[in-house]
N, C-alpha and C. Protein backbone atom coordinates (compact mmCIF):
# COMPACT_ATOMS: atom_id res chain seq x y z
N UNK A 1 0.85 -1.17 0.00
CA UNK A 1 0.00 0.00 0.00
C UNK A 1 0.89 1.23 0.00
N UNK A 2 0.27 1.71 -0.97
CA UNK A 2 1.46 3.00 -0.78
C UNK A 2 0.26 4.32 -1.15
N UNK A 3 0.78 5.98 -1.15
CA UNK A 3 -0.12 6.79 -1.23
C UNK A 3 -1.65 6.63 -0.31
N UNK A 4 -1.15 5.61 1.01
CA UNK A 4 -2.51 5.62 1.46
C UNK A 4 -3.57 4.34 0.40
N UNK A 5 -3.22 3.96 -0.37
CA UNK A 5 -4.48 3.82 -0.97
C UNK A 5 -3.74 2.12 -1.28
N UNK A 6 -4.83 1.13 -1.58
CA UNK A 6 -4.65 -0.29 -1.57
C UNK A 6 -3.73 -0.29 -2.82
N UNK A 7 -2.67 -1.62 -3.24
CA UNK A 7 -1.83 -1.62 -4.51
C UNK A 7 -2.97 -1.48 -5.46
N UNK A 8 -4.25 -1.98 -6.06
CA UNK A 8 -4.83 -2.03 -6.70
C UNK A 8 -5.41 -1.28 -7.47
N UNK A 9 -4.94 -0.07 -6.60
CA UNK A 9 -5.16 1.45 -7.69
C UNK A 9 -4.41 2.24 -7.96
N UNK A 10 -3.01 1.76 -7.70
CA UNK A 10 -1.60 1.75 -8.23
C UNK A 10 -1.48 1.27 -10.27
N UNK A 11 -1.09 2.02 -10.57
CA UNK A 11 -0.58 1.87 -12.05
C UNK A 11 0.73 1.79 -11.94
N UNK A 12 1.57 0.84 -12.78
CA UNK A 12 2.41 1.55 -13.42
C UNK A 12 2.58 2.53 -14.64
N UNK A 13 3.24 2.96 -14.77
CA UNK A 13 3.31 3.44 -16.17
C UNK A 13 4.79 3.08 -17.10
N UNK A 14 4.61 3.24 -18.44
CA UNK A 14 5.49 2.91 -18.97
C UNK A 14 6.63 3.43 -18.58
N UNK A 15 7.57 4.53 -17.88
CA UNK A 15 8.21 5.21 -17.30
C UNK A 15 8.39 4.70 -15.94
N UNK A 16 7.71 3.55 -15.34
CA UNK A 16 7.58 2.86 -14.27
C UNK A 16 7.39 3.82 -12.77
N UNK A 17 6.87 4.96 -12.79
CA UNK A 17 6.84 5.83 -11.98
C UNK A 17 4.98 5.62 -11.98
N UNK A 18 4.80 5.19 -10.64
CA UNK A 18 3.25 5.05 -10.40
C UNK A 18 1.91 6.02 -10.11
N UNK A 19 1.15 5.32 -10.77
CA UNK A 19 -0.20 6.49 -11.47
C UNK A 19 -1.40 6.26 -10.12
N UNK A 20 -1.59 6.93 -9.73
CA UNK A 20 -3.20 6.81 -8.75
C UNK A 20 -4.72 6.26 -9.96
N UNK A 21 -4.21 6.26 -11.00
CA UNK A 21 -5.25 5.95 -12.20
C UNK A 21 -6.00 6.82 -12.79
N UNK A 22 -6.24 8.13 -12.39
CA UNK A 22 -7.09 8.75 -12.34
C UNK A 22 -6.92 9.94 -13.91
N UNK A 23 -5.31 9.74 -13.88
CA UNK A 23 -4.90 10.74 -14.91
C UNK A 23 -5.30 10.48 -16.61
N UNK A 24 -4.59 11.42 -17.26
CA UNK A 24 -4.94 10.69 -19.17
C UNK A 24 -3.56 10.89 -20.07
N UNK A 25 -2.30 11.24 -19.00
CA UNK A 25 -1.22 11.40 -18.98
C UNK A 25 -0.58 10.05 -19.29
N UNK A 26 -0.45 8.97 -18.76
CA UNK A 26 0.06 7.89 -18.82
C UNK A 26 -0.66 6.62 -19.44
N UNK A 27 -0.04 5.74 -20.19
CA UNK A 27 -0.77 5.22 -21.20
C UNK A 27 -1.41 4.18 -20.64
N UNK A 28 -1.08 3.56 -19.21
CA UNK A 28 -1.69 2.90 -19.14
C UNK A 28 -3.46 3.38 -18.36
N UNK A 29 -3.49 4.36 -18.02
CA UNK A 29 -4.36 5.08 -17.77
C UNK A 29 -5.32 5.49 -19.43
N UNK A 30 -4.72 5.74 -20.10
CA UNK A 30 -5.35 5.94 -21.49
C UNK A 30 -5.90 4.64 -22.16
N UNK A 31 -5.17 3.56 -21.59
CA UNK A 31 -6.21 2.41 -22.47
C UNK A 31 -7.56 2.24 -21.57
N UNK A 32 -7.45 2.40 -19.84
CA UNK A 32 -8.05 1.85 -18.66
C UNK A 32 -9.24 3.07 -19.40
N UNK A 33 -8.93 4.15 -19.62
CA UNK A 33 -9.85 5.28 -19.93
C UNK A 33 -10.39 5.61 -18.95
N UNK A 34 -9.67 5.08 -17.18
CA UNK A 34 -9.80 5.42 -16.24
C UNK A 34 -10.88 5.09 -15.61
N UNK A 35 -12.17 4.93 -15.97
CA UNK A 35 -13.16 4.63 -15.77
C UNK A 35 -13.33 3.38 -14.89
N UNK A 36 -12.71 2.12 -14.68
CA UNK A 36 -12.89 1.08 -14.06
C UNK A 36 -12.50 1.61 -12.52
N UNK A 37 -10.75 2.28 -12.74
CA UNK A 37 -10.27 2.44 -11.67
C UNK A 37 -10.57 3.69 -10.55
N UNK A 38 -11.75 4.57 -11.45
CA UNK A 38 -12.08 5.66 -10.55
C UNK A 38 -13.49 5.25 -9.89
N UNK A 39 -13.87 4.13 -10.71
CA UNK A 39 -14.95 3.40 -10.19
C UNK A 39 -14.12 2.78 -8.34
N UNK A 40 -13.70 1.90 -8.77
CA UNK A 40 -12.73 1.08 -7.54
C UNK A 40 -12.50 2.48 -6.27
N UNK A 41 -11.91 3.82 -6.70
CA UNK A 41 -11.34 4.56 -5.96
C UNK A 41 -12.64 5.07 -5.33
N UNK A 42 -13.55 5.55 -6.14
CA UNK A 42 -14.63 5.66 -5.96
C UNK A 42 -15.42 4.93 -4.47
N UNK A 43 -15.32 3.77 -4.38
CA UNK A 43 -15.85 3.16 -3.72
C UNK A 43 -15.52 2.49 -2.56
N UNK A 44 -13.54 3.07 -2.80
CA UNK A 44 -12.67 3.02 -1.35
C UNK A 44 -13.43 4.36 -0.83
N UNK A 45 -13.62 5.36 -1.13
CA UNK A 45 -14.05 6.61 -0.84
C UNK A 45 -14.97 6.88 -0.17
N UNK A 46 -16.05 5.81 -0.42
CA UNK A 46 -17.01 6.12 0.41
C UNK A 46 -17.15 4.80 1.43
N UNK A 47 -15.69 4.42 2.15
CA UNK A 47 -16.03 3.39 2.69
C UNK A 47 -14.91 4.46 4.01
N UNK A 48 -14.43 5.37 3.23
CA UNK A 48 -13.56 6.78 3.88
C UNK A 48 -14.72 7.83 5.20
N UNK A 49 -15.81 7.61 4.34
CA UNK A 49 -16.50 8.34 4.61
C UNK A 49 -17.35 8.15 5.85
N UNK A 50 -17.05 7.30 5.95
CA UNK A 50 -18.03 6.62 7.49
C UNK A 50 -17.36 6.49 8.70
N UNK A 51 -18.03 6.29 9.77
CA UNK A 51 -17.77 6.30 11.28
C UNK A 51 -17.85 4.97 11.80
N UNK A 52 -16.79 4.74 12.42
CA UNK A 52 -16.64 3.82 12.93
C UNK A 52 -17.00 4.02 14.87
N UNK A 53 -17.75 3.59 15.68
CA UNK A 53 -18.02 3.97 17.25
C UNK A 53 -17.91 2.75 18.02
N UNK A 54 -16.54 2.49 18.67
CA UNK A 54 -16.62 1.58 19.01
C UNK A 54 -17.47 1.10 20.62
N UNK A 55 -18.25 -0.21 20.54
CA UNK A 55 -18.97 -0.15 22.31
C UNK A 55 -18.86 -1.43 22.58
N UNK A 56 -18.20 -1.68 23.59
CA UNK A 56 -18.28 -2.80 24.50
C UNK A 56 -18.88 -3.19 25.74
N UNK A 57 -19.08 -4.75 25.50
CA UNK A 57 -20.32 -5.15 26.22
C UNK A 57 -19.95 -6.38 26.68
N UNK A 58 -19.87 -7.01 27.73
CA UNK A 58 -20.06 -8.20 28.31
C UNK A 58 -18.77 -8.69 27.49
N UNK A 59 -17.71 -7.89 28.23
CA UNK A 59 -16.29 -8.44 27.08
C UNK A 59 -16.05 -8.57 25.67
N UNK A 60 -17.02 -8.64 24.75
CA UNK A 60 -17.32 -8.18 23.87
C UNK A 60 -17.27 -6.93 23.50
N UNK A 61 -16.62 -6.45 21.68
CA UNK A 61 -16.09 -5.21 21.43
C UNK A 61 -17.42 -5.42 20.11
N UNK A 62 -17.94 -4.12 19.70
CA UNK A 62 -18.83 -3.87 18.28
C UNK A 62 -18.14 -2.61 18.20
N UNK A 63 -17.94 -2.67 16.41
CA UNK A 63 -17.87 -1.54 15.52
C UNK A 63 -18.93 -1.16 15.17
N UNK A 64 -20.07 0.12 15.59
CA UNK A 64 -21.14 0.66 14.95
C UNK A 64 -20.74 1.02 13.39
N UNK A 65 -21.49 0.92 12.86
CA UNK A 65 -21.11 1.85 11.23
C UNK A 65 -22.38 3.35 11.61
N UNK A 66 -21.73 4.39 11.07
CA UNK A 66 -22.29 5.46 10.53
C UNK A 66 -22.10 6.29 9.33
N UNK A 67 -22.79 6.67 8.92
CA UNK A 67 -22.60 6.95 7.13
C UNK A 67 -23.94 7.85 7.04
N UNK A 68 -23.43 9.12 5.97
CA UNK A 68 -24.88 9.75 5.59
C UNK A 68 -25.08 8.95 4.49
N UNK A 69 -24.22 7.72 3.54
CA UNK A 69 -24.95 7.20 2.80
C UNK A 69 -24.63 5.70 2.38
N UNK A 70 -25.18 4.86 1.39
CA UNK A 70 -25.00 3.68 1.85
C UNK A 70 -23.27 3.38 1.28
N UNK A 71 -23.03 2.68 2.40
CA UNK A 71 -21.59 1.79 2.45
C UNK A 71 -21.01 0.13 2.22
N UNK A 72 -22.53 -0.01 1.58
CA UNK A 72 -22.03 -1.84 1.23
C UNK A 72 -22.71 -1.71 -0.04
N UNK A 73 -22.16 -1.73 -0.84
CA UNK A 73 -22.53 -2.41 -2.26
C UNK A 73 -22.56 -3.34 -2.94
N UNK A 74 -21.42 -4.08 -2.42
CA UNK A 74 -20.87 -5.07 -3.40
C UNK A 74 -19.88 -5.97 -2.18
N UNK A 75 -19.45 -7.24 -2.23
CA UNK A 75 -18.69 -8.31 -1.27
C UNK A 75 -17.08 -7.27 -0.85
N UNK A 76 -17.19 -6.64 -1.82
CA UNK A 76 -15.45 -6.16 -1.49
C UNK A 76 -15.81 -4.84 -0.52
N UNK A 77 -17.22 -4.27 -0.82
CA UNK A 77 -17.15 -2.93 -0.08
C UNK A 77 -17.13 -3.31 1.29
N UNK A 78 -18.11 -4.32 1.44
CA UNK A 78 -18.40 -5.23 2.97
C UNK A 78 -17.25 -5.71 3.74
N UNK A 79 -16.21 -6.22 2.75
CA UNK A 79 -15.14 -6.64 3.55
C UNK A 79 -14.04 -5.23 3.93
N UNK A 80 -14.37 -4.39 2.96
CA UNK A 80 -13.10 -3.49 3.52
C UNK A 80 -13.83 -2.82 4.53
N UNK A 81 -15.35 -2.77 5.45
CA UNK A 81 -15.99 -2.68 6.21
C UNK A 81 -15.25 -3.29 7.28
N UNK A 82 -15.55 -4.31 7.17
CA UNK A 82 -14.75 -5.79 8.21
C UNK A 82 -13.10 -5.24 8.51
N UNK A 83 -12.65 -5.48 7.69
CA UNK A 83 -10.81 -5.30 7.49
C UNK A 83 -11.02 -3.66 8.23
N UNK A 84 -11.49 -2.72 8.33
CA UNK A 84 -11.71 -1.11 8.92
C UNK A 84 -11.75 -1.58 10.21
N UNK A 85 -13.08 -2.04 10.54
CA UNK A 85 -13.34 -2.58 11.74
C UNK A 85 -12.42 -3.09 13.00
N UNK A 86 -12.10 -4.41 12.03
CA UNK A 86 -11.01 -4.80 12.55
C UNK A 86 -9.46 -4.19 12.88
N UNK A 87 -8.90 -3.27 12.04
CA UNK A 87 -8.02 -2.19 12.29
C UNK A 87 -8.26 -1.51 13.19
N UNK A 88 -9.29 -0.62 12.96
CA UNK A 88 -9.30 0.79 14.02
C UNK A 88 -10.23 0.65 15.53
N UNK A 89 -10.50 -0.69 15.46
CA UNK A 89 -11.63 -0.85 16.53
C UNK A 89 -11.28 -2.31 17.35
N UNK A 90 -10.38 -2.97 16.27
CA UNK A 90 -9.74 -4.36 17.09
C UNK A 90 -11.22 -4.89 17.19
N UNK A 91 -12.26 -5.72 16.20
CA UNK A 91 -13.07 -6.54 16.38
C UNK A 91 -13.64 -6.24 14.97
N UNK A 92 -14.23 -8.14 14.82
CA UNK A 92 -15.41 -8.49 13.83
C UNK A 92 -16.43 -8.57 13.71
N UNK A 93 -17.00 -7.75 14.75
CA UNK A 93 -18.70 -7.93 14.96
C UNK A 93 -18.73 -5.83 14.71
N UNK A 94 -19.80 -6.50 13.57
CA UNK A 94 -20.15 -4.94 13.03
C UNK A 94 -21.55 -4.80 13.11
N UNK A 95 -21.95 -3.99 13.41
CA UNK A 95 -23.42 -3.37 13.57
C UNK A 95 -23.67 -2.26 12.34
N UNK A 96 -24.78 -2.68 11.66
CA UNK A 96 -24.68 -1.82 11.19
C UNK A 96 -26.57 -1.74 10.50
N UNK A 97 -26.78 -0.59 10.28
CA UNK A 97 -28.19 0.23 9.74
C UNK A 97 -28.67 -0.36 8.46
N UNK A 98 -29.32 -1.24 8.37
CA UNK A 98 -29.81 -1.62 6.90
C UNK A 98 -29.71 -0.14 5.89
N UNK A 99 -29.94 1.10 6.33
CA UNK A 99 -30.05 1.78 5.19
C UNK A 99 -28.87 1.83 4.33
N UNK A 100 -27.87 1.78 5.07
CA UNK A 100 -26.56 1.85 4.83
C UNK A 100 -25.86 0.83 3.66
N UNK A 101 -27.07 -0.19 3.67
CA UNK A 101 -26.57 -1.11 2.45
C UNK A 101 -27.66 -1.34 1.62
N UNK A 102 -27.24 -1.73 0.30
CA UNK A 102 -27.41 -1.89 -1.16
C UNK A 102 -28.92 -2.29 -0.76
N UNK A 103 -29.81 -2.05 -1.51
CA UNK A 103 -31.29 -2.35 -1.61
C UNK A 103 -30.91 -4.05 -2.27
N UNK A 104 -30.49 -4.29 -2.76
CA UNK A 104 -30.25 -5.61 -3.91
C UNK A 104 -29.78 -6.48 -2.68
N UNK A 105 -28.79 -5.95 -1.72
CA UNK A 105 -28.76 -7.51 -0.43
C UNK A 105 -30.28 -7.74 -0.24
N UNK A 106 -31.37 -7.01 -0.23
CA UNK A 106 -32.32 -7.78 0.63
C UNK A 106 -33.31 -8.32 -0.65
N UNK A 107 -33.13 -8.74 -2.30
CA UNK A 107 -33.33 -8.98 -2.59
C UNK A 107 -32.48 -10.05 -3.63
N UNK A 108 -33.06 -11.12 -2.41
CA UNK A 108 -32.20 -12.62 -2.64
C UNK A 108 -31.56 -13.09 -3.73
N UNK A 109 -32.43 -13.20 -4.83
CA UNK A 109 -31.83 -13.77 -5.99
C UNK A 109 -31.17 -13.13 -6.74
N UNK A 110 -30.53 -11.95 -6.39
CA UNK A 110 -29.41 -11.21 -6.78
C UNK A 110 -27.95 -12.10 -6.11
N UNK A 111 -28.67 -12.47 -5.32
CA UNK A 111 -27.04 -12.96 -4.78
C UNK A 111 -26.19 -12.29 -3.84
N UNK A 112 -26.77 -10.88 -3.46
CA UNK A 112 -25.60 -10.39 -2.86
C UNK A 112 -25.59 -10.63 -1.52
N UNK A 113 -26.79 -11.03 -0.99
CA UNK A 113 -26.44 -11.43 0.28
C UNK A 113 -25.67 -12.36 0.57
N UNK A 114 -25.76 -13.50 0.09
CA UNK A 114 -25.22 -14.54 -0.05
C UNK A 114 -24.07 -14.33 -0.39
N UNK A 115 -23.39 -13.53 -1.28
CA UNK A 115 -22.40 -13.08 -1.26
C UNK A 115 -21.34 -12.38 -0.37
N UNK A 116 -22.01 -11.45 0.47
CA UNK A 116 -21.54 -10.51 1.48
C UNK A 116 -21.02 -11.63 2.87
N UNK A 117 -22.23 -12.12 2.88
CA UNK A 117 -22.18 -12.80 4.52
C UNK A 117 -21.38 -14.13 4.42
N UNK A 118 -21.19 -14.55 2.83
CA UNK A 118 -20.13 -16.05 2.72
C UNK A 118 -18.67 -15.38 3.16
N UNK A 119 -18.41 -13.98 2.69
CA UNK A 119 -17.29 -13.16 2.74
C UNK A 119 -16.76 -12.95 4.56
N UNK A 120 -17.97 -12.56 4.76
CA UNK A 120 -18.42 -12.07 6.80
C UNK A 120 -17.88 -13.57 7.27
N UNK A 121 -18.15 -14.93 7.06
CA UNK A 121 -18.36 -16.09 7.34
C UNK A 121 -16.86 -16.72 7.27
N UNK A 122 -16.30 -16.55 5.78
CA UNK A 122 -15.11 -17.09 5.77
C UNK A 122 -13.76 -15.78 6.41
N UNK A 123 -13.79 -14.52 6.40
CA UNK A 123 -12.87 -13.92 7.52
C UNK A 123 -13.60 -13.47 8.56
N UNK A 124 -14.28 -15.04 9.59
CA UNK A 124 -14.48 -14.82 11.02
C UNK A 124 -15.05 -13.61 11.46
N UNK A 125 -16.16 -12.91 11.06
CA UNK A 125 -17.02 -11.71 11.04
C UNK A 125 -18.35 -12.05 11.19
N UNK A 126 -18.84 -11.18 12.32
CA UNK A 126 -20.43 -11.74 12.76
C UNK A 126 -20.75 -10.34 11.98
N UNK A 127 -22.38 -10.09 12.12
CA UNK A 127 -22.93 -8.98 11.63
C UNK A 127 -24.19 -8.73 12.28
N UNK A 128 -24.44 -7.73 12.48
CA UNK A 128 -26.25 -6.96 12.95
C UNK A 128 -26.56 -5.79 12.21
N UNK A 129 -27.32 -6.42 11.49
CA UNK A 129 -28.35 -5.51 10.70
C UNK A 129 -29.57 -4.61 11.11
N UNK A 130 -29.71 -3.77 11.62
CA UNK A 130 -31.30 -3.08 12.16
C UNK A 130 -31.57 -2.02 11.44
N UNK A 131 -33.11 -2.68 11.87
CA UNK A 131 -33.98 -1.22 10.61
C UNK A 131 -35.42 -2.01 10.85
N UNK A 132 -36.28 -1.41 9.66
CA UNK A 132 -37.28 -1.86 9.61
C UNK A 132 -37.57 -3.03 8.83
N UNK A 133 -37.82 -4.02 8.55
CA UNK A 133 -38.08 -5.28 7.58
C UNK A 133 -39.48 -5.21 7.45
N UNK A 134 -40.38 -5.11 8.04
CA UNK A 134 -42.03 -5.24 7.91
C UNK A 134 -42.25 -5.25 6.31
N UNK A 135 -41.59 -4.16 5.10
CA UNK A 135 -42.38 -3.84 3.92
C UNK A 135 -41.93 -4.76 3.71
N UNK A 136 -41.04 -6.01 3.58
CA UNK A 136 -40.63 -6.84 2.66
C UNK A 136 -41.80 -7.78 2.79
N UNK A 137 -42.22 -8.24 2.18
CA UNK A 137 -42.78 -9.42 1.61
C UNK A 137 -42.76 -10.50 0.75
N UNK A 138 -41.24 -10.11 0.83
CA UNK A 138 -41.03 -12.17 0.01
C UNK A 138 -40.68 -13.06 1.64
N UNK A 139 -41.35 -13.71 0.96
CA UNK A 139 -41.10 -15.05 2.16
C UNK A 139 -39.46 -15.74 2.07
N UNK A 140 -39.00 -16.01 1.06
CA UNK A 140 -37.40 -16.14 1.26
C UNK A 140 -36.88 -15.47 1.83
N UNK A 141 -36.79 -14.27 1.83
CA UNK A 141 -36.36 -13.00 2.63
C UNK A 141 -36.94 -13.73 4.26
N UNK A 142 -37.97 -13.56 4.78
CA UNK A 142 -38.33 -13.30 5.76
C UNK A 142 -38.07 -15.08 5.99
N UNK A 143 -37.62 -16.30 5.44
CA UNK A 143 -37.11 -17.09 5.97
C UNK A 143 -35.99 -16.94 6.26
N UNK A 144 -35.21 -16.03 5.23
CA UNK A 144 -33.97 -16.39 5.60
C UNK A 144 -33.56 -15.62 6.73
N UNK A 145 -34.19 -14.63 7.20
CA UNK A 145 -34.19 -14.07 8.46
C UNK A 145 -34.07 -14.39 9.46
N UNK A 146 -35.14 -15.14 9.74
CA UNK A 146 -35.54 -16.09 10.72
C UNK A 146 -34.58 -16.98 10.85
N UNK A 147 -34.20 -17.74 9.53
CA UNK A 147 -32.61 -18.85 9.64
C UNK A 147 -31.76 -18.38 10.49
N UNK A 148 -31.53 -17.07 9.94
CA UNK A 148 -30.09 -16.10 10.22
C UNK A 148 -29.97 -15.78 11.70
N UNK A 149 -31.19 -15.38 12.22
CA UNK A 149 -31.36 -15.06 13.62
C UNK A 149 -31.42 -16.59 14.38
N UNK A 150 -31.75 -17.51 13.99
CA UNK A 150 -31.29 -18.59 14.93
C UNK A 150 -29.88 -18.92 15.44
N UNK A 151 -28.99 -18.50 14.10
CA UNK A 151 -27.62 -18.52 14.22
C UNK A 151 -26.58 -18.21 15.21
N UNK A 152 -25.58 -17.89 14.85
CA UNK A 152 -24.13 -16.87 16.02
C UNK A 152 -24.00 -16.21 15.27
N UNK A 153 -23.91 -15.91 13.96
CA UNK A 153 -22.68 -15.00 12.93
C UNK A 153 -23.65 -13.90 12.12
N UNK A 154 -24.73 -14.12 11.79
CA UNK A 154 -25.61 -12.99 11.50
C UNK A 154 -26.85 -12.68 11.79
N UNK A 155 -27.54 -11.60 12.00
CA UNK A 155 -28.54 -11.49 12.88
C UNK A 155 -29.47 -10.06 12.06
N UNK A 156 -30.65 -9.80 12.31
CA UNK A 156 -31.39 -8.80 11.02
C UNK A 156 -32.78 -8.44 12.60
N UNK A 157 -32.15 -6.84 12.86
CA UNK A 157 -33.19 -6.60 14.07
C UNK A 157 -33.73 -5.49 13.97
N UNK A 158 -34.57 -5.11 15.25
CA UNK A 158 -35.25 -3.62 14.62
C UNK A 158 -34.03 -2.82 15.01
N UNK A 159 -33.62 -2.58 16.62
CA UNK A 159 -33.20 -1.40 16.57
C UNK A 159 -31.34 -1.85 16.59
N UNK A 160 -30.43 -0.51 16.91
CA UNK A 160 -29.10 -0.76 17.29
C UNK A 160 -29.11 -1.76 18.27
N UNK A 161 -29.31 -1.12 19.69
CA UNK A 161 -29.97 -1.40 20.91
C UNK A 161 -29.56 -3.53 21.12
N UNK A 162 -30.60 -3.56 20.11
CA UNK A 162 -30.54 -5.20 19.97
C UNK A 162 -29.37 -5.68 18.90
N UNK A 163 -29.06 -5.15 17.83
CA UNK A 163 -27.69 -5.82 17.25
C UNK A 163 -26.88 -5.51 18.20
N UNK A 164 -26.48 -4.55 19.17
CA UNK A 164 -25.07 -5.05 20.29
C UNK A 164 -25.88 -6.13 20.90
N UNK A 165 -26.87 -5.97 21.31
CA UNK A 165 -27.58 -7.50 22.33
C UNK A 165 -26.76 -8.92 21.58
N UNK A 166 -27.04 -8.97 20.37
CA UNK A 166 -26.98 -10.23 19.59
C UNK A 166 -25.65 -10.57 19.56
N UNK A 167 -25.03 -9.30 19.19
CA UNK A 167 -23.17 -9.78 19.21
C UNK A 167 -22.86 -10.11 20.36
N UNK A 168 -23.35 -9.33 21.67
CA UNK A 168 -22.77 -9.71 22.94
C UNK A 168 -23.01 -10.50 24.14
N UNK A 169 -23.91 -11.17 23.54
CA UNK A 169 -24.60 -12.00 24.60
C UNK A 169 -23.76 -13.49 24.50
């Protein structure tokens, strides 16, 4: 990691002197047409943008998330969630505001849930989700809820209040 920012939005350039991607100066930036990688930077950016509050409970540590906007989009935004967490707060149990993530996690056959929480699952990361669920009305959804809350590792509640309950009990 260098410039702060992950290798992955590191260029070289033909001159071997490294590009943030963003420029139209360097050729390898001119084929990228930049667009992929300001996407990527893009979306470290708004993972910049959020609050991390850490509260402990019954020996147990939670990372709150706060954000004026949403911060999970996609499996990689979720994990550099996790990997934050875990840095600046020393723990894998994240709490965090359904608004804050992608409308498409709570609609299943997109995959992204399933995606996010296999990610949460395989680097040792619990999760609490709160908000409102009532409008949903697919029943997969509201099974898999119910699954999830029987569990240890992910949990879908109304308020904050109860996702620290769930991590720390």
């Amino acid at each position: 990691m260098e410039h702060g920012l992950p290798s992955k939005w590191l260029m070289k350039q033909a001159d071997s002197s490294l590009c943030l991607g963003s420029c139209t100066a360097c050729n390898s930036c001119k084929r990228a047409g930049g667009t992929q990688i300001e996407r990527d930077r893009n979306k470290f950016d708004e993972v910049l943008k959020m609050n991390i509050e850490k509260v402990e409970k019954n020996h147990e540590v939670c990372a709150i998330i706060y954000s004026e906007e949403i911060v999970i989009t996609d499996p990689q935004s979720a994990l550099d969630i996790l990997m934050r967490a875990k840095y600046e707060v020393g723990t894998k149990n994240i709490v965090i505001d359904k608004k804050l993530i992608a409308e498409d996690f709570f609609i299943l056959r997109t995959g992204l849930a399933g995606e996010i929480l296999q990610k949460y699952i395989n680097y040792g990361g619990r999760i609490a989700i709160y908000g409102d669920y009532s409008h949903y009305t697919s029943k997969p959804l509201k099974d898999f809820i119910y699954e999830s809350n029987k569990g240890k590792d992910v949990f879908f509640v109304s308020t904050q209040k109860e996702a620290i309950e769930m991590l720390t009990r």
